[in-house]
C-alpha atoms as a PDB file:
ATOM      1  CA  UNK A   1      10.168  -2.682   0.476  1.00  0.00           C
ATOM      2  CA  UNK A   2       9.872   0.639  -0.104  1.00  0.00           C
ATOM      3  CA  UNK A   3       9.603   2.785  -3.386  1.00  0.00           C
ATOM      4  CA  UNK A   4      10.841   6.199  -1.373  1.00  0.00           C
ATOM      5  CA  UNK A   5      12.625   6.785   1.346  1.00  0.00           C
ATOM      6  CA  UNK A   6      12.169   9.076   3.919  1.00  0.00           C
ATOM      7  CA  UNK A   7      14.306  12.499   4.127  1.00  0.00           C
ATOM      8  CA  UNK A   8      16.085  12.966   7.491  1.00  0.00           C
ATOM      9  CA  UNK A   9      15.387  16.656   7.478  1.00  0.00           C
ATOM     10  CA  UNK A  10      11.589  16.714   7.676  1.00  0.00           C
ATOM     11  CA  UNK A  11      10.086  18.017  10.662  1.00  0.00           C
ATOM     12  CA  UNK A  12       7.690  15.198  10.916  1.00  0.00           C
ATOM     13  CA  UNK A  13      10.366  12.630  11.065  1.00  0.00           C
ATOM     14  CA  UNK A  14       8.473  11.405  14.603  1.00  0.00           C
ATOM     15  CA  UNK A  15       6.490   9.060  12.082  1.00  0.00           C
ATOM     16  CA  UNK A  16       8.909   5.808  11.520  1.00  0.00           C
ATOM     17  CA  UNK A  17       8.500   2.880   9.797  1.00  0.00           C
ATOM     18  CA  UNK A  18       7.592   0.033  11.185  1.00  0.00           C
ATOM     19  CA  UNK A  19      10.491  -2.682  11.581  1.00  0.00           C
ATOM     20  CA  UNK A  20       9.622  -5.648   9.820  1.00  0.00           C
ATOM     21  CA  UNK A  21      12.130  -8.751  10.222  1.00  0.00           C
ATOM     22  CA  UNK A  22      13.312 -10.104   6.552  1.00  0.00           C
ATOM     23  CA  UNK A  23      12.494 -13.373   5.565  1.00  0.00           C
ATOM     24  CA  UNK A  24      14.522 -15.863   3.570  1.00  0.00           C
ATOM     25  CA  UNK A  25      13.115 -16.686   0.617  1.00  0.00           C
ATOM     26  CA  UNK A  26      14.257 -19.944  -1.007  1.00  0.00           C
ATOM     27  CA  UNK A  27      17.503 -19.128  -3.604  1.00  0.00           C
ATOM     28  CA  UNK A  28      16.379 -20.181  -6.869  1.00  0.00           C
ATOM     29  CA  UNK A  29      20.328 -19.623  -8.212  1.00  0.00           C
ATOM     30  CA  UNK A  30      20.300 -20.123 -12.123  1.00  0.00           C
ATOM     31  CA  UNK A  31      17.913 -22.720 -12.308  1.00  0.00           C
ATOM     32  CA  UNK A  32      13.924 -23.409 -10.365  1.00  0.00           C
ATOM     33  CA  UNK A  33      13.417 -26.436  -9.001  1.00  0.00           C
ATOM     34  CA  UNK A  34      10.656 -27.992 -10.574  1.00  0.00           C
ATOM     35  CA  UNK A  35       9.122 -28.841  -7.108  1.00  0.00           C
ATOM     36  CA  UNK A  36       9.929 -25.877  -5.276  1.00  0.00           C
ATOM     37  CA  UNK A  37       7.006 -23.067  -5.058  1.00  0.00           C
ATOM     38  CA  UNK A  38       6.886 -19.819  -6.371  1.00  0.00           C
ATOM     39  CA  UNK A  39       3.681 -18.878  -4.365  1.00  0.00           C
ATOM     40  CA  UNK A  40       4.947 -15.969  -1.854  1.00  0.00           C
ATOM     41  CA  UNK A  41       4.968 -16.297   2.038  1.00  0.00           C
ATOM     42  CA  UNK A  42       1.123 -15.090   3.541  1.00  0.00           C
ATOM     43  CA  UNK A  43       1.353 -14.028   7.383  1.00  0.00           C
ATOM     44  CA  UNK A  44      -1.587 -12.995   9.107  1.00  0.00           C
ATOM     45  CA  UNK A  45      -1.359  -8.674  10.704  1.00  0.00           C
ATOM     46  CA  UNK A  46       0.448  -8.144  13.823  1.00  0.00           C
ATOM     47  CA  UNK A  47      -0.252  -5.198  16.476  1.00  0.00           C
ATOM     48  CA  UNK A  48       2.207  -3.364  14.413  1.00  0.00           C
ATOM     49  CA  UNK A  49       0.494  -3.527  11.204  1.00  0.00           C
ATOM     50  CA  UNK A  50      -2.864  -3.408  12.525  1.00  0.00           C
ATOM     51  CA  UNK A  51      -1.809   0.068  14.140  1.00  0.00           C
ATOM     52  CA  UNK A  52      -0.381   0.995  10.820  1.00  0.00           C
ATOM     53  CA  UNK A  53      -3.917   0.808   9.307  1.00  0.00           C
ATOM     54  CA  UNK A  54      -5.600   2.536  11.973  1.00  0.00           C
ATOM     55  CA  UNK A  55      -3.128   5.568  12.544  1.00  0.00           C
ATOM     56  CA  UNK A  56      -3.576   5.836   8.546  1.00  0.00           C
ATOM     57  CA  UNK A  57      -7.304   5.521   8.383  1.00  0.00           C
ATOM     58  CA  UNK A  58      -7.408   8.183  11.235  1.00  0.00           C
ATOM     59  CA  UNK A  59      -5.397  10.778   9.262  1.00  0.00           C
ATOM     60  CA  UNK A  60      -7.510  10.429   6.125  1.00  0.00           C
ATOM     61  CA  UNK A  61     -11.009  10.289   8.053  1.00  0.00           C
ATOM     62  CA  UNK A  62      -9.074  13.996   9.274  1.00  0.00           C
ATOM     63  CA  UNK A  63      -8.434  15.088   6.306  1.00  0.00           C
ATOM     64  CA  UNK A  64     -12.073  14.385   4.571  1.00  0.00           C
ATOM     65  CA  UNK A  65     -11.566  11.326   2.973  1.00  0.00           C
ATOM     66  CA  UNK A  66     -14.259   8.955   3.103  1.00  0.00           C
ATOM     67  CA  UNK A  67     -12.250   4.886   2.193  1.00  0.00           C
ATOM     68  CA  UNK A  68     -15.681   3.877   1.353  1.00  0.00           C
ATOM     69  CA  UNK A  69     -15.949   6.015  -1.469  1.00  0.00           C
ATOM     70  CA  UNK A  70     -13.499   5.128  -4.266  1.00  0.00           C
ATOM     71  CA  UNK A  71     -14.429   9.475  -5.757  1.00  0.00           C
ATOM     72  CA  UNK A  72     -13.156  10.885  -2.426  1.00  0.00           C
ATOM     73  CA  UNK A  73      -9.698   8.591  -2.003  1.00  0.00           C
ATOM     74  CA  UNK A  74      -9.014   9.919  -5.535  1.00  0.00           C
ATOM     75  CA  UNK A  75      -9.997  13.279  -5.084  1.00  0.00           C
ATOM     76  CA  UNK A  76      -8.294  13.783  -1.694  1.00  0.00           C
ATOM     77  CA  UNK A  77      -4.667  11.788  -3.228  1.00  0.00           C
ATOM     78  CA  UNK A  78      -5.071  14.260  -6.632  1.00  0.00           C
ATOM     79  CA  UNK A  79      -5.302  17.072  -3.738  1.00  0.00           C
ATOM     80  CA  UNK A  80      -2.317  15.933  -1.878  1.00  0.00           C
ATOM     81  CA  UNK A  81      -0.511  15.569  -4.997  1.00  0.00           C
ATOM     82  CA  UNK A  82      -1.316  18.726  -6.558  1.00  0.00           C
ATOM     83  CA  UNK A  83      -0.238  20.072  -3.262  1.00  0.00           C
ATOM     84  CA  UNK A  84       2.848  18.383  -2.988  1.00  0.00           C
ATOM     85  CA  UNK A  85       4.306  18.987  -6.674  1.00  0.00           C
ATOM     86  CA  UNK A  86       2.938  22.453  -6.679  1.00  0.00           C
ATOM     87  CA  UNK A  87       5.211  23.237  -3.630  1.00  0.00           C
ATOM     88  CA  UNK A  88       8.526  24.371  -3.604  1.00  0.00           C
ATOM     89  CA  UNK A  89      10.851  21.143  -3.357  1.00  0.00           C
ATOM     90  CA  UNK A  90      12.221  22.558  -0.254  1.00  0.00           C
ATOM     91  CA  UNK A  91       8.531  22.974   1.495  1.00  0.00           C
ATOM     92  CA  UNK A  92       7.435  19.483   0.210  1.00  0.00           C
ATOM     93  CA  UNK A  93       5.868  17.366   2.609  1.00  0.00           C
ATOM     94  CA  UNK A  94       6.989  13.468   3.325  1.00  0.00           C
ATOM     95  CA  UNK A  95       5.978  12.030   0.083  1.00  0.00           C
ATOM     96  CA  UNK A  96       6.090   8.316   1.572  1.00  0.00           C
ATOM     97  CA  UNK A  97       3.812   9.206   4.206  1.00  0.00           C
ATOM     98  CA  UNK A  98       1.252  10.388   1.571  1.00  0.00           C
ATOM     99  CA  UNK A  99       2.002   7.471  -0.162  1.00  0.00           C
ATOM    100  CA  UNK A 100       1.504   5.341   2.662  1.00  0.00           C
ATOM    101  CA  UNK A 101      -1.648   7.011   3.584  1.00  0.00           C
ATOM    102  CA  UNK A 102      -3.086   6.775   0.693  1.00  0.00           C
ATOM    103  CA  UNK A 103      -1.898   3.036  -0.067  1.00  0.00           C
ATOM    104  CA  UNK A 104      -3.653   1.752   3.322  1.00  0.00           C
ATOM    105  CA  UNK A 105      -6.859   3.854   2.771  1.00  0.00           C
ATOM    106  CA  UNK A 106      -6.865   1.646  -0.709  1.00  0.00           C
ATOM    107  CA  UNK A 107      -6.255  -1.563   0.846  1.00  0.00           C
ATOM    108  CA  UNK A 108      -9.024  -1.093   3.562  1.00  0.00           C
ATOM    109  CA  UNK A 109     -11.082  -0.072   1.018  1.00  0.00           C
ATOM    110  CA  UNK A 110     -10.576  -3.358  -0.991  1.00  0.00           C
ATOM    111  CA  UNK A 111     -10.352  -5.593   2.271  1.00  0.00           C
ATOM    112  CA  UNK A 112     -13.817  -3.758   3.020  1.00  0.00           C
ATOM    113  CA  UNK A 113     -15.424  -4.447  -0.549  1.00  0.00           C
ATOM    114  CA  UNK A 114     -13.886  -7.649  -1.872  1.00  0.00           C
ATOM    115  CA  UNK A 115     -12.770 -11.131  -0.645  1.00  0.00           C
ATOM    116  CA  UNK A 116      -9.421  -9.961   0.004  1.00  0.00           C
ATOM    117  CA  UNK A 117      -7.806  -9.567   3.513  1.00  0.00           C
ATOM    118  CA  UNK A 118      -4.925  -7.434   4.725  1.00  0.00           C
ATOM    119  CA  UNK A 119      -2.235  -9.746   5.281  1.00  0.00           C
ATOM    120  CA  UNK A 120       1.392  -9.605   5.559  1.00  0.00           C
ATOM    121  CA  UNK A 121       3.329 -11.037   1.891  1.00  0.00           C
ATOM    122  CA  UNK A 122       6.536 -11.647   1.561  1.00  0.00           C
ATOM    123  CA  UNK A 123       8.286 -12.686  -2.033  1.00  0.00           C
ATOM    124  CA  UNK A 124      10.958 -11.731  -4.383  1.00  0.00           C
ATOM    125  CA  UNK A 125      10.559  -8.255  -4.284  1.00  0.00           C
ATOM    126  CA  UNK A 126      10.728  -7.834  -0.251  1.00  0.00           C
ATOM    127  CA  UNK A 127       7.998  -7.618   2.589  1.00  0.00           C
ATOM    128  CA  UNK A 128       4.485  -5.679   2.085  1.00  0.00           C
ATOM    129  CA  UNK A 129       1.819  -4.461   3.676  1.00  0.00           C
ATOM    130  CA  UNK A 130      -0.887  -6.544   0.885  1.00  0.00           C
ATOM    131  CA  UNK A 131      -4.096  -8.293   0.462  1.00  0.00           C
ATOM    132  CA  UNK A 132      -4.523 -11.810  -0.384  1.00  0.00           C
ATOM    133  CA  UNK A 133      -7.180 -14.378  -0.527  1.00  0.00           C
ATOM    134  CA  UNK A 134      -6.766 -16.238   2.742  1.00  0.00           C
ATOM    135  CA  UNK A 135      -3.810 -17.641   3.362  1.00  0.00           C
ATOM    136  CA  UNK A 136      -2.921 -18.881  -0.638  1.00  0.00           C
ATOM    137  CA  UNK A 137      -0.874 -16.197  -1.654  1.00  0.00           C
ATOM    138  CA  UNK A 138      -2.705 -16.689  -5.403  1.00  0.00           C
ATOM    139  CA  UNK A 139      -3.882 -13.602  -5.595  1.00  0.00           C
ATOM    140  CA  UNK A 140      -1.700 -10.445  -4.006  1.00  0.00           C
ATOM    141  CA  UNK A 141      -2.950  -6.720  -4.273  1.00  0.00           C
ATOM    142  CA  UNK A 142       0.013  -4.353  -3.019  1.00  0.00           C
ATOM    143  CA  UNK A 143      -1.467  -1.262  -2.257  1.00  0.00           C
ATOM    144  CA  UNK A 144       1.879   1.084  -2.158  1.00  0.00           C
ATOM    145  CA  UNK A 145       2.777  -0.777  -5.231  1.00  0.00           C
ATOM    146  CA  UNK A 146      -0.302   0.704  -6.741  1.00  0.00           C
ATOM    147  CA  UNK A 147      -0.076   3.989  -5.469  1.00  0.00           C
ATOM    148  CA  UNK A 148       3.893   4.651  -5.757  1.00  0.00           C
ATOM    149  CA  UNK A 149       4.416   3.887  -9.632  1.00  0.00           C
ATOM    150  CA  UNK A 150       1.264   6.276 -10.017  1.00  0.00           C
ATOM    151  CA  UNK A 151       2.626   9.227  -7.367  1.00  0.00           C
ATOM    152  CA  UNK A 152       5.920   8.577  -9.340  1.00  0.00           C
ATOM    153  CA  UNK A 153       4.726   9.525 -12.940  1.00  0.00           C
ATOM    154  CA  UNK A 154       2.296  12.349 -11.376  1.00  0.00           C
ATOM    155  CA  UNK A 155      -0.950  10.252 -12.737  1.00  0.00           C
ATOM    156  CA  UNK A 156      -3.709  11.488 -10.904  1.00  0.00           C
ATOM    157  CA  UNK A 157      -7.884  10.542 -11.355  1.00  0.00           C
ATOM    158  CA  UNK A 158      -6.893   6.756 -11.264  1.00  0.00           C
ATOM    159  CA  UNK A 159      -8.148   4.795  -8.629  1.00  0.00           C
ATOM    160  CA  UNK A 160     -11.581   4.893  -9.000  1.00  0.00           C
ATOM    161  CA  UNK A 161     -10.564   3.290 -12.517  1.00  0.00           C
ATOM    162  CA  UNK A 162      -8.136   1.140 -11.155  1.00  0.00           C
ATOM    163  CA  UNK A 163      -9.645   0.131  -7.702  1.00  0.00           C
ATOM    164  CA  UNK A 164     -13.057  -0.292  -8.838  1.00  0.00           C
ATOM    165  CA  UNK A 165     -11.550  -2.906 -11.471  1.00  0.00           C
ATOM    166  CA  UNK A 166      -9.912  -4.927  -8.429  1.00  0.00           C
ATOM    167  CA  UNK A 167     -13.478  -4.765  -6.739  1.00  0.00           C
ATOM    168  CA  UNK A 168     -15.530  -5.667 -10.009  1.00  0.00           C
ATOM    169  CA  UNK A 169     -13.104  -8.941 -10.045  1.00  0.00           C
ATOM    170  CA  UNK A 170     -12.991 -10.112  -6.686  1.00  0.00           C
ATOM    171  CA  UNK A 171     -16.513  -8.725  -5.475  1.00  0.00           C
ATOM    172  CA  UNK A 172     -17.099 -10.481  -1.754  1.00  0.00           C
ATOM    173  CA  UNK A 173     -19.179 -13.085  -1.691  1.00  0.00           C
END
């Protein structure tokens, strides 16, 4: 599931995103079966996804951006988005891939800082990159989710708000 897609024109169009199979999700039609579960699919990280993570964390760690530190993932997103918007729409670098960037750079940092692990969730909504509590599925943080309805309405100075609640609340063990 994505929130943008990615123009055909950019020069960087060597980065592609990562084929994930679609999973069938039972059809509730117009009523729920009172037995059936809501709870969405959990599937542990595969090579792909794992190298997803690590050609992301690689591209922040060159541009500054210390995952660790909730101050420097805002300040360098508020940089890439002041960048971004301040360009001429024509000049604008792949949004998504900031997005992305950005998104996984969150997630490690919560995977690194809470009792959440990346895993692979698939509900309603589509297949995502997210972390969960094990395999339950109770308790789903979507990183993109998080950073694309933000990037979409400009916000920027968020995360250490934001991200340090999700770390307050689910604080490892």
């Amino acid at each position: 599931m994505a929130w943008f897609g990615r123009r055909h024109d950019d020069a960087d169009a060597e980065v592609s995103e990562p084929q994930v199979p679609e999973r069938t999700l039972p059809d509730a039609g117009d009523t729920l079966d009172p037995g059936a579960s809501l709870r969405p699919l959990v599937d542990p990280l595969g090579d792909e996804e794992r190298a997803r993570i690590e050609t992301a964390l690689e591209s922040l760690a060159a541009e500054g951006v210390d995952v660790d530190d909730l101050d420097s993932l805002s300040a360098g997103l508020d940089r890439a988005y002041a960048a971004w918007s301040a360009a001429p729409e024509e000049d604008r670098p792949d949004h998504a891939a900031i997005v992305e960037r950005y998104a996984i750079g969150i997630g490690a940092h919560i995977d690194r800082h809470t009792d959440l692990d990346w895993q692979v969730v698939t509900d309603v909504f589509g297949t995502d990159l997210s972390l969960t509590e094990g395999f339950k599925g109770s308790f789903v943080v979507v990183p993109h989710n998080l950073v694309a309805g933000r990037w979409m309405r400009g916000e920027m100075g968020w995360i250490p708000a934001v991200v340090g609640h999700i770390v307050r609340r689910r604080t490892r063990r």
